[in-house]
PDB file of N, CA and C in Angstrom:
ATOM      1  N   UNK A   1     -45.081  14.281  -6.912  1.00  0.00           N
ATOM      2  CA  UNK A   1     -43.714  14.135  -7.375  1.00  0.00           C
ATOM      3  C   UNK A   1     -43.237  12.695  -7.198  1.00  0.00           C
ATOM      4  N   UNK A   2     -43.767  12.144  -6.397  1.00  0.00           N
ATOM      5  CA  UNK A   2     -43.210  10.956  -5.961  1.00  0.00           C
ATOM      6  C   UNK A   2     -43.690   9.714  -7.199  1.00  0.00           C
ATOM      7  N   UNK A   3     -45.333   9.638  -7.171  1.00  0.00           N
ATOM      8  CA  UNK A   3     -45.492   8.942  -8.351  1.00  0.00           C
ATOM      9  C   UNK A   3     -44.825   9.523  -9.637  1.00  0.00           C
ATOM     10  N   UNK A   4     -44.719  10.607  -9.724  1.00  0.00           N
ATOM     11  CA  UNK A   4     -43.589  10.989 -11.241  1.00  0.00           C
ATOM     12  C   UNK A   4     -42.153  10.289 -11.702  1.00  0.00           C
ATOM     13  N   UNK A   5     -41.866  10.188 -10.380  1.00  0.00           N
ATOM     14  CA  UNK A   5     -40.351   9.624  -9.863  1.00  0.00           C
ATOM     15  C   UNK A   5     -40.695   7.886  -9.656  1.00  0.00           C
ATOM     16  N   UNK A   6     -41.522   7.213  -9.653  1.00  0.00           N
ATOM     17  CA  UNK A   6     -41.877   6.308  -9.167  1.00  0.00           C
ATOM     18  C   UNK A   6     -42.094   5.432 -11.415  1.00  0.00           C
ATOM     19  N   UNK A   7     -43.323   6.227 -11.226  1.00  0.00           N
ATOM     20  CA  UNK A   7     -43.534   5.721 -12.888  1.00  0.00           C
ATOM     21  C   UNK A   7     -42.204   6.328 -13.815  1.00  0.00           C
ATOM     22  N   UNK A   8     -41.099   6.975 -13.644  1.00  0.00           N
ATOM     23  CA  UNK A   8     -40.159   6.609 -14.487  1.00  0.00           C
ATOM     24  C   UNK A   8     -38.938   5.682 -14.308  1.00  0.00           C
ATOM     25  N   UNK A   9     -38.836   5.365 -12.943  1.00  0.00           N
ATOM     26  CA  UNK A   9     -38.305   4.550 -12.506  1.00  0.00           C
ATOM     27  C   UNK A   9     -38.522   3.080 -13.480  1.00  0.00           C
ATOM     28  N   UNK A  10     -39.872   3.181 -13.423  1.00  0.00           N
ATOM     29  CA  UNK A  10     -40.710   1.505 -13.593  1.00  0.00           C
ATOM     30  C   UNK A  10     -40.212   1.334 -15.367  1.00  0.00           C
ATOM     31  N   UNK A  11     -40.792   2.860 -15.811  1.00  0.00           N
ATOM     32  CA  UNK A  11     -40.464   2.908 -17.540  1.00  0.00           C
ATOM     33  C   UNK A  11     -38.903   2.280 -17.837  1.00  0.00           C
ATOM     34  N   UNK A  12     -38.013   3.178 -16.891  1.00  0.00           N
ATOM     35  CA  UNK A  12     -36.494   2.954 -17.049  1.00  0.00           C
ATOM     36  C   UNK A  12     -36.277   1.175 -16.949  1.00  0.00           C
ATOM     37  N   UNK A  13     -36.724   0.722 -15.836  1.00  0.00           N
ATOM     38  CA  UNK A  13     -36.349  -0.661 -15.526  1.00  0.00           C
ATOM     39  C   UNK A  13     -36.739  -1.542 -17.014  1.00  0.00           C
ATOM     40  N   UNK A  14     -37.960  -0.970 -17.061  1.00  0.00           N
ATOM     41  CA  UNK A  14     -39.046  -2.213 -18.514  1.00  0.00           C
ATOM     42  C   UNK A  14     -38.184  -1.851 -19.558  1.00  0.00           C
ATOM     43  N   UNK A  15     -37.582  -0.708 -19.760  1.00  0.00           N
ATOM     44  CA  UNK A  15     -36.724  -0.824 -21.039  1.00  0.00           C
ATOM     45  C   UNK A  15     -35.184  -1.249 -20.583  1.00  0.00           C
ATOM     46  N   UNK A  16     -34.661  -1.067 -20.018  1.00  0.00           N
ATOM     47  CA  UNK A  16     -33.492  -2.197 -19.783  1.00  0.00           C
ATOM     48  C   UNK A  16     -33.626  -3.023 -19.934  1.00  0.00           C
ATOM     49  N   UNK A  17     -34.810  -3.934 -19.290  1.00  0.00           N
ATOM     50  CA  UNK A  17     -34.818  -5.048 -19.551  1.00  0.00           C
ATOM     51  C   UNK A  17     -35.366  -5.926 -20.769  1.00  0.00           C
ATOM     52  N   UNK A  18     -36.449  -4.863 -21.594  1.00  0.00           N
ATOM     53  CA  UNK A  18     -36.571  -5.291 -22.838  1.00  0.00           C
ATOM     54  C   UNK A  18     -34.746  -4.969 -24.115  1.00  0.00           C
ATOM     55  N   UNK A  19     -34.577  -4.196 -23.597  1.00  0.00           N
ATOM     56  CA  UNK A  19     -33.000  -4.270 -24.247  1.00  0.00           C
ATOM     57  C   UNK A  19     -32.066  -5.169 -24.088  1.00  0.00           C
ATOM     58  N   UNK A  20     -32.039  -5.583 -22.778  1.00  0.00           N
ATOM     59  CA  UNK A  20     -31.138  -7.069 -22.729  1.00  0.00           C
ATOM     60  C   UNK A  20     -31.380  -8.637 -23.351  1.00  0.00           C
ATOM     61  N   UNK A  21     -32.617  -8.031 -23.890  1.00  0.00           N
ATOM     62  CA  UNK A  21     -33.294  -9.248 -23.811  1.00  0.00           C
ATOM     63  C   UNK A  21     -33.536 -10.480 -23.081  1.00  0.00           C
ATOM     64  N   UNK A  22     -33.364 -10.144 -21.452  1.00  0.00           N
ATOM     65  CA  UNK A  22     -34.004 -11.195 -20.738  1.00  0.00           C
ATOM     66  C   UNK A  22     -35.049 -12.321 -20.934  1.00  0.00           C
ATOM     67  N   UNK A  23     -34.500 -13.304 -22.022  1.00  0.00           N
ATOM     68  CA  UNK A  23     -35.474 -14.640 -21.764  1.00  0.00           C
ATOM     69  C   UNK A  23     -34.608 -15.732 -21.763  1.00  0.00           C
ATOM     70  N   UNK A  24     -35.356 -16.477 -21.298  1.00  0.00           N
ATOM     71  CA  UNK A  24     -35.069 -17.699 -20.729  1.00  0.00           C
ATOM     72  C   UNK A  24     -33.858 -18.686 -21.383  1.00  0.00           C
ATOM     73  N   UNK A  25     -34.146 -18.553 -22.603  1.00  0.00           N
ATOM     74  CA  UNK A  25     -33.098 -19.645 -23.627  1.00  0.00           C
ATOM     75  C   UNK A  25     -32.472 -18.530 -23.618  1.00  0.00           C
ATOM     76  N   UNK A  26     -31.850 -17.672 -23.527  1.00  0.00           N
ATOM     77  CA  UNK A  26     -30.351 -16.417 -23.615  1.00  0.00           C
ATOM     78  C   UNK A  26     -28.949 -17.264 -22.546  1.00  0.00           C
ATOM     79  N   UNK A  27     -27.921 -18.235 -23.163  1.00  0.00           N
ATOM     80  CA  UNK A  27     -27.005 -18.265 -22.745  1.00  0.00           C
ATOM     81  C   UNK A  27     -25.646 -16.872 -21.675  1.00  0.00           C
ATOM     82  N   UNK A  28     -25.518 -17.488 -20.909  1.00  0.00           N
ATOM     83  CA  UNK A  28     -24.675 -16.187 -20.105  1.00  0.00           C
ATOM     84  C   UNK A  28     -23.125 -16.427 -21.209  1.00  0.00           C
ATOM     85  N   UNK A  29     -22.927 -14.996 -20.966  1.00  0.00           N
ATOM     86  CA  UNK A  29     -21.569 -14.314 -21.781  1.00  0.00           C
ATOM     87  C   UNK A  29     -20.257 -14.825 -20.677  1.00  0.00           C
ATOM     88  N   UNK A  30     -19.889 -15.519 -21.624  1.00  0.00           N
ATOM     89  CA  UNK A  30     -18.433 -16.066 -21.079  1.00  0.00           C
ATOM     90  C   UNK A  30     -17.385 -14.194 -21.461  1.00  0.00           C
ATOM     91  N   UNK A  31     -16.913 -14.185 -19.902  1.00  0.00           N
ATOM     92  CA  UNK A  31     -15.852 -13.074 -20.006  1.00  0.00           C
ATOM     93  C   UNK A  31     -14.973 -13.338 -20.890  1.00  0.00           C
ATOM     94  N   UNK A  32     -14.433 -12.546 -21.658  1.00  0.00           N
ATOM     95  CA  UNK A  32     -12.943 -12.909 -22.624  1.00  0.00           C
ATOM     96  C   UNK A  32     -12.147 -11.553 -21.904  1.00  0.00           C
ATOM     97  N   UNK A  33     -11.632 -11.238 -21.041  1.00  0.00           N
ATOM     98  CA  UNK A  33     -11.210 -10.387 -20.483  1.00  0.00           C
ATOM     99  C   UNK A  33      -9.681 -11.181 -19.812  1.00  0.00           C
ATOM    100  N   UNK A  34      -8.705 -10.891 -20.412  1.00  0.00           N
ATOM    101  CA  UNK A  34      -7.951 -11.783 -20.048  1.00  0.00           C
ATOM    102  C   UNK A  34      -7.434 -12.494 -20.693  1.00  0.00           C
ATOM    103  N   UNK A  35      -8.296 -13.333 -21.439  1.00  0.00           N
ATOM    104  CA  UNK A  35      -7.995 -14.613 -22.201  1.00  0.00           C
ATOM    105  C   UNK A  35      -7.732 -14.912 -23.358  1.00  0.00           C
ATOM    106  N   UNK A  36      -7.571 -13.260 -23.930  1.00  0.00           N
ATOM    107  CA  UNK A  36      -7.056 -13.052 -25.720  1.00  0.00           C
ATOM    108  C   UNK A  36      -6.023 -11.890 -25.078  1.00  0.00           C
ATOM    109  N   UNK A  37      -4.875 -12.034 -25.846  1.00  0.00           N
ATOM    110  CA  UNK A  37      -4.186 -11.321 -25.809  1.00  0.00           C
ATOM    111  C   UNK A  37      -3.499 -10.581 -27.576  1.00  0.00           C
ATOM    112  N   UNK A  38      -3.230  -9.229 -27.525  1.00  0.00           N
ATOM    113  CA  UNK A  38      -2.857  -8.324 -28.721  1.00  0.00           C
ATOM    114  C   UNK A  38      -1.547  -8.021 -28.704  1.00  0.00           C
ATOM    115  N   UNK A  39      -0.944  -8.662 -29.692  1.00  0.00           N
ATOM    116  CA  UNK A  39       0.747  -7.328 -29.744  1.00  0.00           C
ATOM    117  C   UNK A  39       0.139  -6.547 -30.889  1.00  0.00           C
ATOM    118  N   UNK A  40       0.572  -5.294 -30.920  1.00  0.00           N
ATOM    119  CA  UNK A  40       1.253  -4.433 -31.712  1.00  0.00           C
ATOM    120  C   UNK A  40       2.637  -3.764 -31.990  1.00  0.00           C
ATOM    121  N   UNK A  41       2.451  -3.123 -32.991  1.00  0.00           N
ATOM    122  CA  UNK A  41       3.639  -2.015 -33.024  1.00  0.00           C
ATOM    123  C   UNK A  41       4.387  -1.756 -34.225  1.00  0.00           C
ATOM    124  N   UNK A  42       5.421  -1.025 -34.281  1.00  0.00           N
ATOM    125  CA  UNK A  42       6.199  -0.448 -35.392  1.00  0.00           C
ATOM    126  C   UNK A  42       7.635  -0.532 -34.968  1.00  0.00           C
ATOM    127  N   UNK A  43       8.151  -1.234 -36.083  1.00  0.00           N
ATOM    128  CA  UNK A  43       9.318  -1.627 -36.189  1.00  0.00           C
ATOM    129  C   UNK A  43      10.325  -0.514 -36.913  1.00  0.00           C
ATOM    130  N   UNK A  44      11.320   0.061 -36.692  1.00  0.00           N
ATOM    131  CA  UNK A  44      11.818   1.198 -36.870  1.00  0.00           C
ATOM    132  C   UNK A  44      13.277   0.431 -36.891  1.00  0.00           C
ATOM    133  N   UNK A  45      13.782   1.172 -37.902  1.00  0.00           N
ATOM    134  CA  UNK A  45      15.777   1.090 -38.352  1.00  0.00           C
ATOM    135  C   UNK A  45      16.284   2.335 -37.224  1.00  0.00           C
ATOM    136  N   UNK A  46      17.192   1.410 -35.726  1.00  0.00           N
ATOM    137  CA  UNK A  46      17.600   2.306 -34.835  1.00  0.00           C
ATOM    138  C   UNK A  46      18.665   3.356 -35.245  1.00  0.00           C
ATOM    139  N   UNK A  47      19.061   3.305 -36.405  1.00  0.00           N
ATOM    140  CA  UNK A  47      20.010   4.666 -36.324  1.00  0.00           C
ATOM    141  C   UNK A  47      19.561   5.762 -37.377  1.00  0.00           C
ATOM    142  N   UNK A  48      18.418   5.439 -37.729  1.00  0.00           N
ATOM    143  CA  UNK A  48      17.761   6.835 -38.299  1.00  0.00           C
ATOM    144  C   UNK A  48      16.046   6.820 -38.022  1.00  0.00           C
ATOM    145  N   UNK A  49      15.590   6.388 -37.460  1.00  0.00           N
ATOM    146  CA  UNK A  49      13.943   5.956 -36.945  1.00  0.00           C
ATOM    147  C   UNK A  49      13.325   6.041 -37.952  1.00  0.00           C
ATOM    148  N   UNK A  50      13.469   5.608 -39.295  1.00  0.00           N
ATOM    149  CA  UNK A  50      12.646   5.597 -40.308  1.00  0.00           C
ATOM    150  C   UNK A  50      11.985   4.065 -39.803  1.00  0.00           C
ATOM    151  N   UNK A  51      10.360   4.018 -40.642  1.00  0.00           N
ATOM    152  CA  UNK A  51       9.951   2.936 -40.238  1.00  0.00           C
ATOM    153  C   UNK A  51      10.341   1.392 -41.710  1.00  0.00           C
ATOM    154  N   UNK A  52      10.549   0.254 -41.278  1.00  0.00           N
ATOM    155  CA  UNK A  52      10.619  -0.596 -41.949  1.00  0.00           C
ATOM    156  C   UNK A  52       9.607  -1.234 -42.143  1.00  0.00           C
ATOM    157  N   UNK A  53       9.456  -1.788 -43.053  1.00  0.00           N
ATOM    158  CA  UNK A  53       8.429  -2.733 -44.358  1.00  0.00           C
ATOM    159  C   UNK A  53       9.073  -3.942 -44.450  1.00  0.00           C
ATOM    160  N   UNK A  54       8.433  -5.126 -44.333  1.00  0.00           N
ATOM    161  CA  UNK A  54       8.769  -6.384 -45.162  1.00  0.00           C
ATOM    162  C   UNK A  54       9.261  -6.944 -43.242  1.00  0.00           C
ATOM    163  N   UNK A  55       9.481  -6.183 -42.624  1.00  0.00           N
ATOM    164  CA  UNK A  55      10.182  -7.413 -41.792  1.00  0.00           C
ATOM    165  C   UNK A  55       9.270  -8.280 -40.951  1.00  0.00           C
ATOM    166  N   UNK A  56      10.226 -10.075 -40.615  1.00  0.00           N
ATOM    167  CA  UNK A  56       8.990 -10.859 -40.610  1.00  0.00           C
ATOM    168  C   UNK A  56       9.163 -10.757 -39.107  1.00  0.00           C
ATOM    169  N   UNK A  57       8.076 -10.807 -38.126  1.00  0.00           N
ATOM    170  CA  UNK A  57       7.141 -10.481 -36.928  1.00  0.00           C
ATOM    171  C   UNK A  57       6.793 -12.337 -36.292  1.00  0.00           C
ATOM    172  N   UNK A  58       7.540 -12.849 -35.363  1.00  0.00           N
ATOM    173  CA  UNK A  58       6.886 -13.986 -35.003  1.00  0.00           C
ATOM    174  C   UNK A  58       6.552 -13.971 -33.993  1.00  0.00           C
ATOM    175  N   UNK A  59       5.384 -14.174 -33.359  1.00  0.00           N
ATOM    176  CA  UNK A  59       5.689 -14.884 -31.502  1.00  0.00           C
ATOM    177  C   UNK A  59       3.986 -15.883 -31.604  1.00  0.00           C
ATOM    178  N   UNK A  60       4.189 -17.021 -30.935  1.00  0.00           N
ATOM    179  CA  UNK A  60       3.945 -17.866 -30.760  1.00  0.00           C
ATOM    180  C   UNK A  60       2.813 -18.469 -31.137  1.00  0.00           C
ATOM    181  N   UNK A  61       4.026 -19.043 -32.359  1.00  0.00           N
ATOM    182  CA  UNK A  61       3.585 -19.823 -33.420  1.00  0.00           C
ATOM    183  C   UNK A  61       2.392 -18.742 -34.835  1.00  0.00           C
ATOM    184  N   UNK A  62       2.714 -17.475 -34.773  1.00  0.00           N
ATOM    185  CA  UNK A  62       1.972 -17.460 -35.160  1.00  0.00           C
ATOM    186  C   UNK A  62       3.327 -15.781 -36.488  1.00  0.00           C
ATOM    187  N   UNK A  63       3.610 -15.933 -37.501  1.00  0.00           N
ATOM    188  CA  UNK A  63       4.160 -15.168 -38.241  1.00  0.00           C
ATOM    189  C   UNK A  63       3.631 -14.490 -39.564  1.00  0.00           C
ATOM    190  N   UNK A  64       4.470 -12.765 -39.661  1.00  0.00           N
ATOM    191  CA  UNK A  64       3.484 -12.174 -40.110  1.00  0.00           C
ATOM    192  C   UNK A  64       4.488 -10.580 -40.822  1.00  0.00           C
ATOM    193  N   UNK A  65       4.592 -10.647 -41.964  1.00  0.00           N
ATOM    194  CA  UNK A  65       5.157  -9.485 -42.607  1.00  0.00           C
ATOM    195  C   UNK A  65       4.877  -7.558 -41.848  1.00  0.00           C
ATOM    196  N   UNK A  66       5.639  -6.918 -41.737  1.00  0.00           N
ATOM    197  CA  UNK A  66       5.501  -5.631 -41.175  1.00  0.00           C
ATOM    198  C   UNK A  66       5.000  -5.002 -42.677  1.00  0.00           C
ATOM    199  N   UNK A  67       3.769  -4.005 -42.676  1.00  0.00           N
ATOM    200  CA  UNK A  67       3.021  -3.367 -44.175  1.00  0.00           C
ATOM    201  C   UNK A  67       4.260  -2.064 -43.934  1.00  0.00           C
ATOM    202  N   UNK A  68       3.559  -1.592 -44.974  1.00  0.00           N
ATOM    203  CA  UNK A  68       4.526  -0.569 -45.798  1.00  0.00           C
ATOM    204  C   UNK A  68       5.158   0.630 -44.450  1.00  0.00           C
ATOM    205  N   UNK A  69       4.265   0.422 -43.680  1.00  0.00           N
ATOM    206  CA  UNK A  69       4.374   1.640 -42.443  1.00  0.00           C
ATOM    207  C   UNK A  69       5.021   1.390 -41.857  1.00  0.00           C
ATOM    208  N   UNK A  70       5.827  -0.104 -41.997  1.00  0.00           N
ATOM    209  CA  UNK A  70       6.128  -0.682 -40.929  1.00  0.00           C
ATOM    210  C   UNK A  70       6.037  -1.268 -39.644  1.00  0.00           C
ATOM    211  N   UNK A  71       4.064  -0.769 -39.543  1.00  0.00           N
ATOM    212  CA  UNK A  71       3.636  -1.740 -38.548  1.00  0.00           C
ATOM    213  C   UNK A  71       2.948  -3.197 -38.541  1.00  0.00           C
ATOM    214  N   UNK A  72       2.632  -3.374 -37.188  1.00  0.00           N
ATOM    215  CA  UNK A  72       2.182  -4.442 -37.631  1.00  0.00           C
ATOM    216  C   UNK A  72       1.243  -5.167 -36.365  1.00  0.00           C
ATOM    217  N   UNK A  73       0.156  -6.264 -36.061  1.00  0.00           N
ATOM    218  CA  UNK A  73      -0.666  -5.994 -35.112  1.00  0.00           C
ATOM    219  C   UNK A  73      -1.266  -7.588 -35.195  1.00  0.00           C
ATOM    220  N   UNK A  74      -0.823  -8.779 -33.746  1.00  0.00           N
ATOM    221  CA  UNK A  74      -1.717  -9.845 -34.314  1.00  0.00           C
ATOM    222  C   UNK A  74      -2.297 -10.125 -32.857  1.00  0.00           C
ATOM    223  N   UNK A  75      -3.817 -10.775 -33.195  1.00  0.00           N
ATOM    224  CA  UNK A  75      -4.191 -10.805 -31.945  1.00  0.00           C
ATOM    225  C   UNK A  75      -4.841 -12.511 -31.938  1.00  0.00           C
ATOM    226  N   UNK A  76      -5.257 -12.372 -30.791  1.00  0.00           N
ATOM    227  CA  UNK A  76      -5.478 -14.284 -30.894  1.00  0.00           C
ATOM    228  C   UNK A  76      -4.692 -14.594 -29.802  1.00  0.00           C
ATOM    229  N   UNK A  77      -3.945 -14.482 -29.194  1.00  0.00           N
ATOM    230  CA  UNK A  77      -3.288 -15.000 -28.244  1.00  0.00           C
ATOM    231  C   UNK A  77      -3.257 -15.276 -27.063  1.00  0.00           C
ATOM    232  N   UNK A  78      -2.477 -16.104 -26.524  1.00  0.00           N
ATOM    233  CA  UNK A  78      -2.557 -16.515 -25.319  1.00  0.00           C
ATOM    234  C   UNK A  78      -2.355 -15.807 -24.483  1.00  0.00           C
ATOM    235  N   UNK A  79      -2.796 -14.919 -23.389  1.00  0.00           N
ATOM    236  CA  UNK A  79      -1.868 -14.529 -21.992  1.00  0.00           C
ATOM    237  C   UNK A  79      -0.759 -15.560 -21.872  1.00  0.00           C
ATOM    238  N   UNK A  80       0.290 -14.694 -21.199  1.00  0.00           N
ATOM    239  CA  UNK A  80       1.272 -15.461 -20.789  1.00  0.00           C
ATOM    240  C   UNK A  80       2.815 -15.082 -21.443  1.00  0.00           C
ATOM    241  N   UNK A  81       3.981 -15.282 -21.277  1.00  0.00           N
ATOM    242  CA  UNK A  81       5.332 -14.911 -21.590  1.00  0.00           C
ATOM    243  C   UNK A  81       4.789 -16.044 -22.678  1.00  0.00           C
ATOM    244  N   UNK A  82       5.826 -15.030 -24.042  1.00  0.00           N
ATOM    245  CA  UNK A  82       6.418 -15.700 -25.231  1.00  0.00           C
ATOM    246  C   UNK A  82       7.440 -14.748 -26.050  1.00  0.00           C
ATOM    247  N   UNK A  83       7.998 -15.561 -26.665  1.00  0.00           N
ATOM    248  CA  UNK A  83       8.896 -15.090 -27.262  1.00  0.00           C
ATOM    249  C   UNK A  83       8.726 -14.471 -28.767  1.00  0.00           C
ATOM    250  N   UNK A  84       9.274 -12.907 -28.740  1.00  0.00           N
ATOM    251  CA  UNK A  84       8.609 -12.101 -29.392  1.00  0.00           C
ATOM    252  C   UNK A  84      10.330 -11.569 -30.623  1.00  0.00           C
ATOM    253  N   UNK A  85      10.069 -12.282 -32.226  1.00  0.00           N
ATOM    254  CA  UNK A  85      11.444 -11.948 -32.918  1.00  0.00           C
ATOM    255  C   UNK A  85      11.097 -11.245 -34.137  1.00  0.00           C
ATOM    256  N   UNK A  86      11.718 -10.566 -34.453  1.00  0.00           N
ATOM    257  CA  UNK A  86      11.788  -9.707 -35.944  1.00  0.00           C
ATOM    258  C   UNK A  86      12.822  -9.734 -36.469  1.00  0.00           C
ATOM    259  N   UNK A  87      13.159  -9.510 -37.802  1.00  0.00           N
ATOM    260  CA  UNK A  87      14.115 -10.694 -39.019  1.00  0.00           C
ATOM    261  C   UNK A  87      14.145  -9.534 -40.389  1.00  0.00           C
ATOM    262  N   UNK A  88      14.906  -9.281 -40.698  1.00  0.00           N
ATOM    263  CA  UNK A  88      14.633  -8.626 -41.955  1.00  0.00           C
ATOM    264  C   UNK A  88      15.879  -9.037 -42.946  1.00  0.00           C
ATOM    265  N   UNK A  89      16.866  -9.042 -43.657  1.00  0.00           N
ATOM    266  CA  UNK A  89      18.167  -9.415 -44.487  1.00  0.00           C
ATOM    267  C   UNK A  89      18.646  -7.629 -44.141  1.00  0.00           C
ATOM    268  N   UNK A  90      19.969  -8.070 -43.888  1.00  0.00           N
ATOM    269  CA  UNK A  90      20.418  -6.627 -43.726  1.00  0.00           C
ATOM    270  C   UNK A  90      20.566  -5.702 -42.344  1.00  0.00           C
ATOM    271  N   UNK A  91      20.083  -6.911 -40.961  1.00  0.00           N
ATOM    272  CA  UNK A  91      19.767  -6.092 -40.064  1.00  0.00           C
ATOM    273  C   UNK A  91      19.791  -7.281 -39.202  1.00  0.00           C
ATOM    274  N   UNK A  92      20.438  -6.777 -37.627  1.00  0.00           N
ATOM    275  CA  UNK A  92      20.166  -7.943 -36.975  1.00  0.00           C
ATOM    276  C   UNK A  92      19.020  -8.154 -36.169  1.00  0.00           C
ATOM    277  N   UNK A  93      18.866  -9.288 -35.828  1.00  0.00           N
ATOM    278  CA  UNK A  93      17.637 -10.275 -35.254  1.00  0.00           C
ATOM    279  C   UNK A  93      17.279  -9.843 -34.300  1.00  0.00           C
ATOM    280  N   UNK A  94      16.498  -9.469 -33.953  1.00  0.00           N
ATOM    281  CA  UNK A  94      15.441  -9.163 -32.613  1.00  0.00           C
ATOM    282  C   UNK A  94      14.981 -10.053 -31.991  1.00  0.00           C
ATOM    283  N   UNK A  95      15.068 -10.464 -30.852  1.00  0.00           N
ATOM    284  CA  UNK A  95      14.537 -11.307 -29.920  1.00  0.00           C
ATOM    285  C   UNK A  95      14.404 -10.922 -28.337  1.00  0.00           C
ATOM    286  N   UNK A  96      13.234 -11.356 -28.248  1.00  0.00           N
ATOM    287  CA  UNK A  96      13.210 -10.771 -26.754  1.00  0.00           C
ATOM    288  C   UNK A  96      11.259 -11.807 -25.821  1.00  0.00           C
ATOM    289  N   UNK A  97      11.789 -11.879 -24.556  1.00  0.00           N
ATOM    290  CA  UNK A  97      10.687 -12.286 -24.126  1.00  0.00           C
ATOM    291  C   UNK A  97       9.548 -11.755 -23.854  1.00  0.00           C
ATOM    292  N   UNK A  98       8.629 -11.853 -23.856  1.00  0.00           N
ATOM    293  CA  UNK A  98       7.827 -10.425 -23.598  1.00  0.00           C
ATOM    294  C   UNK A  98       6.367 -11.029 -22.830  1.00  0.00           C
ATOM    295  N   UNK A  99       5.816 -10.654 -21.982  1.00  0.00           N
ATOM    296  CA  UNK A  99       4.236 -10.772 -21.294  1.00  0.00           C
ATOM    297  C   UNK A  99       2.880 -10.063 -21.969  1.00  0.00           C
ATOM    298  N   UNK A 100       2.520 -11.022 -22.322  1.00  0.00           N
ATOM    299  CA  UNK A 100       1.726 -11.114 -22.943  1.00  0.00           C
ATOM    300  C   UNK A 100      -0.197 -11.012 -22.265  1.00  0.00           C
ATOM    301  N   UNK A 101      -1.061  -9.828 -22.299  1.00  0.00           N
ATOM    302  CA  UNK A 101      -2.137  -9.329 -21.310  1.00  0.00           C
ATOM    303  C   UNK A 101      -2.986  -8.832 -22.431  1.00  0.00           C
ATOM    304  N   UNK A 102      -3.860  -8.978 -22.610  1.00  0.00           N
ATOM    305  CA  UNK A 102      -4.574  -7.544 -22.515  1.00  0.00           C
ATOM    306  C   UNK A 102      -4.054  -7.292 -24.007  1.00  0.00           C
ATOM    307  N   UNK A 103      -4.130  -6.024 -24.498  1.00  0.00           N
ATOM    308  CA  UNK A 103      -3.977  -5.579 -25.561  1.00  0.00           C
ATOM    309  C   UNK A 103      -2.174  -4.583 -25.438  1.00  0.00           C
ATOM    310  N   UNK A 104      -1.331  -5.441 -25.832  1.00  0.00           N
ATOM    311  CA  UNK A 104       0.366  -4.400 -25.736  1.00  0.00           C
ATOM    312  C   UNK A 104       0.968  -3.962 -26.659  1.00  0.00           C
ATOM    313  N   UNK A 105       1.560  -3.277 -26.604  1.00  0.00           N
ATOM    314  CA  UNK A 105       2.424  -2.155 -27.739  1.00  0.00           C
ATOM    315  C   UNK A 105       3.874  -2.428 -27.709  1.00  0.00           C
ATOM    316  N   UNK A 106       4.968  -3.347 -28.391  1.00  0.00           N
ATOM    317  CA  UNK A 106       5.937  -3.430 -28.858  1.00  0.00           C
ATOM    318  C   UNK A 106       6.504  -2.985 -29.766  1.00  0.00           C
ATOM    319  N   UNK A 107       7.484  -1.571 -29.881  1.00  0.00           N
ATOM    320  CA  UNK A 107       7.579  -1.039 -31.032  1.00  0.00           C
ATOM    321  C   UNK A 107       9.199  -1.690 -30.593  1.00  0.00           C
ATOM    322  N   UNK A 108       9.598  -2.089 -32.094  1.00  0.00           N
ATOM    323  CA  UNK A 108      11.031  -2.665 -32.218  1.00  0.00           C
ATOM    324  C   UNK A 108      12.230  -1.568 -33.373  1.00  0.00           C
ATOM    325  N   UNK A 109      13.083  -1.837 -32.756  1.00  0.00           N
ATOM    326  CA  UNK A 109      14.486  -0.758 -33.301  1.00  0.00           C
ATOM    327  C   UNK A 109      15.480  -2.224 -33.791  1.00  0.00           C
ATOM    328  N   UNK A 110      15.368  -1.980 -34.925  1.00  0.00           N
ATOM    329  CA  UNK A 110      16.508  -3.090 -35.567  1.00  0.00           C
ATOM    330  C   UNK A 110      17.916  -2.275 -36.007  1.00  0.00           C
ATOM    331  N   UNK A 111      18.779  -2.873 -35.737  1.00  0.00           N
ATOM    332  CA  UNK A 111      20.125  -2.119 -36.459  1.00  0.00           C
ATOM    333  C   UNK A 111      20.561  -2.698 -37.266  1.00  0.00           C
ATOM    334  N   UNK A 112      21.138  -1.906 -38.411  1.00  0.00           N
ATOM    335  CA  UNK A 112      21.783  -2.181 -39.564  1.00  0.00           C
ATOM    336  C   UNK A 112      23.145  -3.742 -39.372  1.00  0.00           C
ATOM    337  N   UNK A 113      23.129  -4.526 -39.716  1.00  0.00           N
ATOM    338  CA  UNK A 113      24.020  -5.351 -40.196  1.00  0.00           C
ATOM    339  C   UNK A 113      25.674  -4.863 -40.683  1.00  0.00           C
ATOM    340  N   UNK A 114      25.764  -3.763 -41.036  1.00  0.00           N
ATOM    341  CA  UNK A 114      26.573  -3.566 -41.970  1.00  0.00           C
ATOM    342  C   UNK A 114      28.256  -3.056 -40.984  1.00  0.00           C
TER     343      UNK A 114
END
């Protein structure tokens, strides 16, 4: 039993390591864990939660139309606080600071103008 347990051991190891491809010229993997950050979310009209279309989505430096669903999703970013605004004609301005990690979910409630 022991050599049974012994020779699959050895099999298991040789194929890990033919799967990683352990050779020599293989550069090590820089972590990105951290160092990209995601908003999302859905932008919604607060006095009836239908979702809005067309409204424009900025935070830092980087702007972007809400699709028909009204969501909307940009990634690339920096960790770190920035300032997160949505804009549509007809509705007032959204602004707010927000921390920025990892992959986050900002769903925004705009109210009518009127």
């Amino acid at each position: 039993m022991f050599k049974t347990f012994r020779a699959l051991c050895f099999l298991l190891l040789t194929a890990s390591t033919l799967a990683c491809g352990n050779s020599a010229n293989d550069l090590p993997v820089a972590p990105t864990i951290g160092t990209i950050a995601t908003v999302q979310g859905t932008v919604v009209r607060a006095d009836t939660y239908t979702t809005l279309s067309g409204v424009v989505i900025a935070i830092d430096g980087v702007t972007l139309r809400t699709g028909r669903d009204g969501t909307y999703a940009i990634s690339g970013l920096k960790p770190g606080e920035a300032l997160l605004t949505a804009d549509r004609e007809g509705y007032h301005r959204f602004s707010e600071k927000v921390v920025l990690e990892g992959a986050r979910t900002f769903n925004i409630f705009l109210w009518p103008s009127d």
